[in-house]
C-alpha atoms as a PDB file:
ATOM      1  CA  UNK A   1       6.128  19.930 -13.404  1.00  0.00           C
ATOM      2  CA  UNK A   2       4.178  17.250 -12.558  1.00  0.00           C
ATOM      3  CA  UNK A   3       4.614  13.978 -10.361  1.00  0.00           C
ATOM      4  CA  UNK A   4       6.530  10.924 -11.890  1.00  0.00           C
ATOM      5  CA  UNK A   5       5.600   7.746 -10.624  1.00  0.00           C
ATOM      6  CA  UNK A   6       8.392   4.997 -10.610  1.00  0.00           C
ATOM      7  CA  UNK A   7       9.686   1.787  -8.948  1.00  0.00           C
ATOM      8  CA  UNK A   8      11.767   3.729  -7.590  1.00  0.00           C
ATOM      9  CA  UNK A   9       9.565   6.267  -6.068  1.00  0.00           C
ATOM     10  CA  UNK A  10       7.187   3.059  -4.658  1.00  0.00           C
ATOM     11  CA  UNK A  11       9.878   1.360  -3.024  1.00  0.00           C
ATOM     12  CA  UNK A  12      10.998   4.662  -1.219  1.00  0.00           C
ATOM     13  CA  UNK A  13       7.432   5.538  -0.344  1.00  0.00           C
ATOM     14  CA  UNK A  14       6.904   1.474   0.499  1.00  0.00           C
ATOM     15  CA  UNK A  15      10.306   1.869   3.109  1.00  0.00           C
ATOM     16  CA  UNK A  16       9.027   5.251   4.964  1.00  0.00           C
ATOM     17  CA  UNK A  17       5.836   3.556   5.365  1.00  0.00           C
ATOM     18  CA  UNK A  18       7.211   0.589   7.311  1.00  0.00           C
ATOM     19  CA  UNK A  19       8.899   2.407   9.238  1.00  0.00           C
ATOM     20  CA  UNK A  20       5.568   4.009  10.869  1.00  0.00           C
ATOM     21  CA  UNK A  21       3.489   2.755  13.100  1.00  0.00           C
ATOM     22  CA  UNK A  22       1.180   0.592  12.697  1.00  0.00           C
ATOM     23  CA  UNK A  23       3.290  -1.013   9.871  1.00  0.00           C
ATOM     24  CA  UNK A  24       6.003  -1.464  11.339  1.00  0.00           C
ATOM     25  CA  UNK A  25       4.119  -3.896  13.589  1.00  0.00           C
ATOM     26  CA  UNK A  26       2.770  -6.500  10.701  1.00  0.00           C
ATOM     27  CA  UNK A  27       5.899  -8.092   9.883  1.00  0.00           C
ATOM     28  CA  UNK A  28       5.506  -6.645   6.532  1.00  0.00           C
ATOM     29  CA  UNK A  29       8.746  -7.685   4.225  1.00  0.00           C
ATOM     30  CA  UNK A  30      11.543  -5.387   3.562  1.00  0.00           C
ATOM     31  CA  UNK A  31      11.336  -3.199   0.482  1.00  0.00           C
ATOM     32  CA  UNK A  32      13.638  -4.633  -1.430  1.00  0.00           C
ATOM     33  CA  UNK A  33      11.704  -7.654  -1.026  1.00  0.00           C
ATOM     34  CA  UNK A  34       8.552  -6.938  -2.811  1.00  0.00           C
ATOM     35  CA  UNK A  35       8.189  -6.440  -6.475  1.00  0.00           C
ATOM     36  CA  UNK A  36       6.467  -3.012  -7.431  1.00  0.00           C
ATOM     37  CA  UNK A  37       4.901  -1.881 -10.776  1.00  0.00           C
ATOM     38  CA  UNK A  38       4.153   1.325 -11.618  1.00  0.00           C
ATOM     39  CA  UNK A  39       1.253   0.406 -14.460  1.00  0.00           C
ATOM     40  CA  UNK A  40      -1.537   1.327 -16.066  1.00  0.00           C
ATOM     41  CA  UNK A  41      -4.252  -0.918 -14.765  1.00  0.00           C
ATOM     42  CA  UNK A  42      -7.533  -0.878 -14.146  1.00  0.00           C
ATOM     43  CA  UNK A  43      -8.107   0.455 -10.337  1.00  0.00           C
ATOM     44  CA  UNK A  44      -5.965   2.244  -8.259  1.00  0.00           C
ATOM     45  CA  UNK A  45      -3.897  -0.438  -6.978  1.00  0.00           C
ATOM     46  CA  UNK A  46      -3.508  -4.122  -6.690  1.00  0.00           C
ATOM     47  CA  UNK A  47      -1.559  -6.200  -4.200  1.00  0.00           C
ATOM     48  CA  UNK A  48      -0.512 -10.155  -4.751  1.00  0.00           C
ATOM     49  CA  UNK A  49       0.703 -12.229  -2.355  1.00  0.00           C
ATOM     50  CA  UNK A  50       3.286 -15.048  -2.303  1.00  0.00           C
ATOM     51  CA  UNK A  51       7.444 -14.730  -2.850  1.00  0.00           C
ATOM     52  CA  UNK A  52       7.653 -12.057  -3.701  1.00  0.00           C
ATOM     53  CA  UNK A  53       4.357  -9.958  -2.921  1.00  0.00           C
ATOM     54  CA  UNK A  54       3.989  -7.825  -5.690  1.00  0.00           C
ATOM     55  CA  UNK A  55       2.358  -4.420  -5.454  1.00  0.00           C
ATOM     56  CA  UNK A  56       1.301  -1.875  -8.239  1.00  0.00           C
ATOM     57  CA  UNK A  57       0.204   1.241  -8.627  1.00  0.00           C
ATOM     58  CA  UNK A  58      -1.568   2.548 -11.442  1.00  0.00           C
ATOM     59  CA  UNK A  59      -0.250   5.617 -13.332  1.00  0.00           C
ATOM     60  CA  UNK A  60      -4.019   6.809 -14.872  1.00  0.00           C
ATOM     61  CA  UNK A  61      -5.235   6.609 -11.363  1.00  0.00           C
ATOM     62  CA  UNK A  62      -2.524   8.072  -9.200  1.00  0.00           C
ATOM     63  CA  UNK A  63      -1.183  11.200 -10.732  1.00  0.00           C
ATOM     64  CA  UNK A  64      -0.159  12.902  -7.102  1.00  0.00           C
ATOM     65  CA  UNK A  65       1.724  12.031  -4.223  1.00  0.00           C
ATOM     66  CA  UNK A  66      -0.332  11.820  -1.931  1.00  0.00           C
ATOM     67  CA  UNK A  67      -2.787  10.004  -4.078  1.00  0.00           C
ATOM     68  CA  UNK A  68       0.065   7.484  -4.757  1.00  0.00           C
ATOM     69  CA  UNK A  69       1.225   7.247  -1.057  1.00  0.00           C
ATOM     70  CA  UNK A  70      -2.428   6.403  -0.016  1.00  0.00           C
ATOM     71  CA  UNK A  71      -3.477   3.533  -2.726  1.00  0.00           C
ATOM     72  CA  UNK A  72       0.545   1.930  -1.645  1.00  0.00           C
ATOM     73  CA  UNK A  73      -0.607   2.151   2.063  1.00  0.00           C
ATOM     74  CA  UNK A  74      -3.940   0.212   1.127  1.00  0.00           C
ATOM     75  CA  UNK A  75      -2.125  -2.138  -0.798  1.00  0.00           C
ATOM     76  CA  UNK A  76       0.368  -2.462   2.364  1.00  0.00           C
ATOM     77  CA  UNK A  77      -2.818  -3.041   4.366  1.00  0.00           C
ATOM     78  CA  UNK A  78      -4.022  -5.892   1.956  1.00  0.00           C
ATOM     79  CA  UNK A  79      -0.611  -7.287   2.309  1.00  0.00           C
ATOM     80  CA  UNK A  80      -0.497  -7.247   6.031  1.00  0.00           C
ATOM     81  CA  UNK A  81      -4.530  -9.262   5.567  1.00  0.00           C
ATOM     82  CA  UNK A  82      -2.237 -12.106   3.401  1.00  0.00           C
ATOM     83  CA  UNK A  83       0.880 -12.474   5.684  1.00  0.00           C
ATOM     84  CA  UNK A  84      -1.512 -12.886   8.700  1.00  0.00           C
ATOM     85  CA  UNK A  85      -3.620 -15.391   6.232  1.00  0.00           C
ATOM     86  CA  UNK A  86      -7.042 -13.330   6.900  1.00  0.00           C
ATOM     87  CA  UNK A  87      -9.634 -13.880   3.848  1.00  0.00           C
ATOM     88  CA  UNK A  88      -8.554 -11.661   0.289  1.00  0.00           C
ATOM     89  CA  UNK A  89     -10.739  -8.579   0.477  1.00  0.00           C
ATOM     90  CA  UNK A  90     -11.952  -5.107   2.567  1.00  0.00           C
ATOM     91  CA  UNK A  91     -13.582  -7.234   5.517  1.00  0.00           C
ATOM     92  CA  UNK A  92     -13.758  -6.527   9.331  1.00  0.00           C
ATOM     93  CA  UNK A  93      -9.999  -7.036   9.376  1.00  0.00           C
ATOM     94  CA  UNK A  94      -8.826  -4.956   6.949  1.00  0.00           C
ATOM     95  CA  UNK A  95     -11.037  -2.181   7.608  1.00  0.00           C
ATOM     96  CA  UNK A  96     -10.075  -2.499  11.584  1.00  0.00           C
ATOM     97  CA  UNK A  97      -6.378  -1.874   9.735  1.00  0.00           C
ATOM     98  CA  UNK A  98      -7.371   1.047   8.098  1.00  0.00           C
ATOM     99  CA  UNK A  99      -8.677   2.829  11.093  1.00  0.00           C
ATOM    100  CA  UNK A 100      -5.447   2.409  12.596  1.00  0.00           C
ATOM    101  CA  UNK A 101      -3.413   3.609   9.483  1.00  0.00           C
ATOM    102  CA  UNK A 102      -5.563   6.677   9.144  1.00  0.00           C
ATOM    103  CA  UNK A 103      -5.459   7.987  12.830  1.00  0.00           C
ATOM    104  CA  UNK A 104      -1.018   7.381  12.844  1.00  0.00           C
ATOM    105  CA  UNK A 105      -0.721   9.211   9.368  1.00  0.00           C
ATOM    106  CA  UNK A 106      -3.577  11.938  10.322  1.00  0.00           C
ATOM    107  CA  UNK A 107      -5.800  11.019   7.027  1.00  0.00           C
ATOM    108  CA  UNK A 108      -9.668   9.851   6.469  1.00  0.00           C
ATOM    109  CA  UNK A 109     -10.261   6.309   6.169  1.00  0.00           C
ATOM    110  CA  UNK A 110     -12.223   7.230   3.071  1.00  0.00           C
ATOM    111  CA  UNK A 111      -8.446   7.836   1.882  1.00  0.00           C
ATOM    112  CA  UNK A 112      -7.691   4.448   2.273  1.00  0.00           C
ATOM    113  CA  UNK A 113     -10.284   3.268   0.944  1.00  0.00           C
END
């Protein structure tokens, strides 16, 4: 069997996220706050900001868990960058984020990436 990615899925994965550290520190909106897609698009991931933010995943590009669970924590990241209204993009900022993110969850930054 393989893994299935859904909305569903996201916003479960999205909610055990921000519940870890440092997530749980960025004011990041509640799950079911935030529109997800589960898509084919081109790239692993893409986050937009605004009411709702909207986050999606890409099905060609995610076809594990963990693969999925690490492009929706760099999308969370690039969230975090637009609630905080840092500059759109993987700057200083957001790779100072990603440091942080990778030594709480116990993965490379390269996963993030």
């Amino acid at each position: 069997m393989s893994f299935h990615l859904t909305i569903d899925v996201l916003e479960k994965m999205y909610s055990c996220l921000l519940v870890q550290r440092p997530f749980n520190r960025w004011r990041l909106p509640a799950a079911d706050s935030v529109e997800f897609r589960a898509t084919a698009i081109h790239g692993a991931g893409a986050h937009r900001g605004g009411d709702p933010h909207v986050i999606t995943v890409s099905l060609n590009h995610n076809t594990t868990f963990v693969e999925a669970m690490m492009t929706l924590a760099h999308e969370m990241i690039h969230a975090a960058e637009d609630i905080a209204k840092k500059p759109i993009g993987h700057g200083a900022g957001f790779r100072r984020r990603v440091k942080a993110v990778a030594k709480a969850l116990g993965c490379h930054e390269k996963d993030l990436a």
